[in-house]
C-alpha atoms as a PDB file:
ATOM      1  CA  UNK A   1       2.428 -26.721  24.681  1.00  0.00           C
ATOM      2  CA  UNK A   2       0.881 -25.260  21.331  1.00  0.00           C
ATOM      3  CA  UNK A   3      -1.521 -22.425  21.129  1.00  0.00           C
ATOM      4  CA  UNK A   4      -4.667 -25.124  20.667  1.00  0.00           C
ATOM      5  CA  UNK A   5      -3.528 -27.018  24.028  1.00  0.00           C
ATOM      6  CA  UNK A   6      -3.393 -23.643  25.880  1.00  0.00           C
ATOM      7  CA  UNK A   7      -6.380 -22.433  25.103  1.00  0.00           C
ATOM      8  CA  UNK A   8      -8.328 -25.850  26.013  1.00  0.00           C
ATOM      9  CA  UNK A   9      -6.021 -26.015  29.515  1.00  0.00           C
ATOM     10  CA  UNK A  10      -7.462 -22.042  30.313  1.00  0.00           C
ATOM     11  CA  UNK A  11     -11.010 -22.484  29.506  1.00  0.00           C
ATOM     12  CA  UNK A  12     -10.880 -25.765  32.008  1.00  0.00           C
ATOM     13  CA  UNK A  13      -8.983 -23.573  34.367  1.00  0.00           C
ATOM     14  CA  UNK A  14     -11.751 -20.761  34.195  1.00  0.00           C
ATOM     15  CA  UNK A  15     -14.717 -23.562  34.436  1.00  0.00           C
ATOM     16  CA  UNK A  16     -15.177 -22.517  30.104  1.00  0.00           C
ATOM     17  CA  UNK A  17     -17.291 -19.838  31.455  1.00  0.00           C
ATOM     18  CA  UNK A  18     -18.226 -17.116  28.297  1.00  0.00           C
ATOM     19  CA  UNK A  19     -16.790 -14.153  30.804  1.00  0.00           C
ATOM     20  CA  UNK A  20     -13.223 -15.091  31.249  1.00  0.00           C
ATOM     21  CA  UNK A  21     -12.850 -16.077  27.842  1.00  0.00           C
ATOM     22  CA  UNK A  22     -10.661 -13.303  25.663  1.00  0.00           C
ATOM     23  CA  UNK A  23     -11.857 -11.797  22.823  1.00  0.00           C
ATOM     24  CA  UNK A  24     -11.296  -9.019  20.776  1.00  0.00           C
ATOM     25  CA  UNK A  25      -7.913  -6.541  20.820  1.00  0.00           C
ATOM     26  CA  UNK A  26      -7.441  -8.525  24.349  1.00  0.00           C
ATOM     27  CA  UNK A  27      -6.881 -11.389  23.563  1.00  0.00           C
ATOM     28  CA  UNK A  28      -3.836 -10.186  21.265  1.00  0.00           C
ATOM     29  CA  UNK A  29      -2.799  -8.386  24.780  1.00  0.00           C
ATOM     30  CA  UNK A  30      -2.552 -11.945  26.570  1.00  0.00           C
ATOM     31  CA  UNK A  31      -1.957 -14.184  24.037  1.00  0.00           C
ATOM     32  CA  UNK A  32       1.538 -15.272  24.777  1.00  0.00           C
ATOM     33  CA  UNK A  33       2.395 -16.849  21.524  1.00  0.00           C
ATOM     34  CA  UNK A  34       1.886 -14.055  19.669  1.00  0.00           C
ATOM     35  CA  UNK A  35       4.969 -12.505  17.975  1.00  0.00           C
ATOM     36  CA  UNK A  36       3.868  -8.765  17.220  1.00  0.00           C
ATOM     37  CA  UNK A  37       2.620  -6.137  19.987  1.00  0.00           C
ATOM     38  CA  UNK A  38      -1.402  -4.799  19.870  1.00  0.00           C
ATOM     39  CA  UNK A  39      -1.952  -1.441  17.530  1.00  0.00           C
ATOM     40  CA  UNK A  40      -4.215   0.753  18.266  1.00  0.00           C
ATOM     41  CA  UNK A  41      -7.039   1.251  16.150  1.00  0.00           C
ATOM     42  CA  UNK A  42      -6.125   3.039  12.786  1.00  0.00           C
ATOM     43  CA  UNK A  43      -7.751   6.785  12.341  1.00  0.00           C
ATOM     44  CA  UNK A  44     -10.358   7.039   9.838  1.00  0.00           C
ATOM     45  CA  UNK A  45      -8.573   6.680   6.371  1.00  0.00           C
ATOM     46  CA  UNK A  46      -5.362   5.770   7.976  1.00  0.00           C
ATOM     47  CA  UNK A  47      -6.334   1.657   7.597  1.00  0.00           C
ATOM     48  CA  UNK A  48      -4.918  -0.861   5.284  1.00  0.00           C
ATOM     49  CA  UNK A  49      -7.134  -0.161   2.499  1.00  0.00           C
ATOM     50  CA  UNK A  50      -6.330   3.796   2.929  1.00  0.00           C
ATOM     51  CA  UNK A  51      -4.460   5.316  -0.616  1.00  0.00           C
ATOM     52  CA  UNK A  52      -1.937   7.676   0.043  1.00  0.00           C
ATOM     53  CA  UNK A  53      -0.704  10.960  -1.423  1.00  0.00           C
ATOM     54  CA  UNK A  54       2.298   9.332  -3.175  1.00  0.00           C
ATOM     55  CA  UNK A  55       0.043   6.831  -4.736  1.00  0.00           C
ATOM     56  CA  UNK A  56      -2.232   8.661  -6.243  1.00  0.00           C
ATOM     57  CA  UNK A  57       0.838  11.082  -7.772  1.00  0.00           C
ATOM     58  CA  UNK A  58       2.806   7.903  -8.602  1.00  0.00           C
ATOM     59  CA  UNK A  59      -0.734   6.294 -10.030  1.00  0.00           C
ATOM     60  CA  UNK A  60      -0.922   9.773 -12.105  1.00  0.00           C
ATOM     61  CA  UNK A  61       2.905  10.121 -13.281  1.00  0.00           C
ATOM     62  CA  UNK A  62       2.475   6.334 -14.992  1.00  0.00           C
ATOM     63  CA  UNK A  63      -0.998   7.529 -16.831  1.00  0.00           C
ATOM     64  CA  UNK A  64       1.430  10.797 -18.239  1.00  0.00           C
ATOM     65  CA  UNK A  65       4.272   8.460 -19.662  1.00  0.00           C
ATOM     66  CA  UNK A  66       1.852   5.866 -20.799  1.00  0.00           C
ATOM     67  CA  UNK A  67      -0.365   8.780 -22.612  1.00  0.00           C
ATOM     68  CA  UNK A  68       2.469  10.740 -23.691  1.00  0.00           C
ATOM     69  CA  UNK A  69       4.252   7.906 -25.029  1.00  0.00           C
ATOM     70  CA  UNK A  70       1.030   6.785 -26.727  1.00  0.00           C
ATOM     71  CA  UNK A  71       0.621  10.027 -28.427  1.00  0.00           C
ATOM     72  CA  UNK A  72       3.870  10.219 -29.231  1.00  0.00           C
ATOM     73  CA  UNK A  73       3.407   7.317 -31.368  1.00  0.00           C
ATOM     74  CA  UNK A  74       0.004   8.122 -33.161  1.00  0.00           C
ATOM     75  CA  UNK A  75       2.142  11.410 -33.813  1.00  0.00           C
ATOM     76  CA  UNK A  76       5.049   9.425 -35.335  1.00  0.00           C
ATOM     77  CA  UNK A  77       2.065   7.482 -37.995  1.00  0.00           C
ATOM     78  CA  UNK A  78       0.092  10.359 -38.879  1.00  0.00           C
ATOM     79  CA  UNK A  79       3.525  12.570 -39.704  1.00  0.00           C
ATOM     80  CA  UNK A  80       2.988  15.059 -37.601  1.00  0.00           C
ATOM     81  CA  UNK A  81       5.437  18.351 -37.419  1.00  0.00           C
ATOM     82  CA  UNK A  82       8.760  17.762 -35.013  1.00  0.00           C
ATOM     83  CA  UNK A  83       7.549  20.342 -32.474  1.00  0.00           C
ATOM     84  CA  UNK A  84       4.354  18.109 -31.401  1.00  0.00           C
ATOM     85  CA  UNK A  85       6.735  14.991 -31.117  1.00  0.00           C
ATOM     86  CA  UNK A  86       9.055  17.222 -28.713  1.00  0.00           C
ATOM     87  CA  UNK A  87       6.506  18.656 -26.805  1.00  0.00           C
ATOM     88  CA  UNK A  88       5.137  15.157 -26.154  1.00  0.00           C
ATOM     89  CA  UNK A  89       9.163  13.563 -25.775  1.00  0.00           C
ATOM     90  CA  UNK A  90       9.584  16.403 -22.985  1.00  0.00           C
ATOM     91  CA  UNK A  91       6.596  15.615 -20.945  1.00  0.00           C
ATOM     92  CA  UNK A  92       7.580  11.810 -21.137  1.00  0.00           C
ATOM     93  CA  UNK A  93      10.872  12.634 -19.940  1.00  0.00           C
ATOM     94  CA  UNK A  94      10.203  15.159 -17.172  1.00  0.00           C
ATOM     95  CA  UNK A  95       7.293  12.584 -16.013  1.00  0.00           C
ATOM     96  CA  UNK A  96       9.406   9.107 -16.050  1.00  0.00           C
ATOM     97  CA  UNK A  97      12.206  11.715 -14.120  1.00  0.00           C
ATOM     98  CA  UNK A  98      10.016  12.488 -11.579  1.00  0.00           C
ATOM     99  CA  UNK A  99       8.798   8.984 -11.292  1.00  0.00           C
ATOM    100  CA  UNK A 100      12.980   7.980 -11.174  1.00  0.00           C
ATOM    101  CA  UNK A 101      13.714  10.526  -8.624  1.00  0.00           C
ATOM    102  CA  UNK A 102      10.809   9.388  -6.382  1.00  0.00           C
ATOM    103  CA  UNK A 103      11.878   5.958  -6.271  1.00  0.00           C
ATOM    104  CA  UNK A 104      15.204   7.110  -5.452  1.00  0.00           C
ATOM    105  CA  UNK A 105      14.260   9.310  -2.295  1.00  0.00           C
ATOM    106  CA  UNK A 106      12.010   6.384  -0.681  1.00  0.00           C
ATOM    107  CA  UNK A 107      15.136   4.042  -0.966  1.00  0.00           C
ATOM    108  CA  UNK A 108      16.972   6.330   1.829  1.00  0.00           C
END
């Protein structure tokens, strides 16, 4: 019986009257071809669209490398003294580190 014939042989079994009709989060409760259980409603930021924490530092650590190897580069054309191209080599590194080790962790 597929989902379509179901629904047509309940709504002549309840007379198709609007009441007994499921709708909503209840009809995922009684709809037995569904494959996943109900979830409750998500808490206010918590839904799909939410950004978390780690995005927004991962989000950040990617604008430092991209910057940092940007400037590096406008450093490199304009000759600039070794110091500035280390400063701006170090924060690349320690920023695509951090960015390395992250990725790391959230494989376990």
């Amino acid at each position: 019986m597929t989902y379509q014939d179901h629904r047509e042989h309940r709504d002549h079994q309840y007379g198709g009257h609007q009441e007994h009709r499921d709708h909503g989060a209840d009809r995922d409760h009684r709809d037995p071809y569904r494959l996943v259980t109900p979830q409750a409603a998500p808490a206010p930021g918590d839904g799909p669209g939410a950004v978390s924490r780690g995005d927004v530092l991962r989000t950040l650590l990617w604008t430092v490398v991209v910057l940092s190897v940007v400037a590096n580069t406008a450093l490199s054309f304009t000759g600039a003294a070794t110091p500035l191209h280390l400063a701006t080599g170090l924060v690349t590194v320690l920023a695509a580190g951090t960015l390395v080790v992250r990725a790391l962790r959230g494989r376990r």
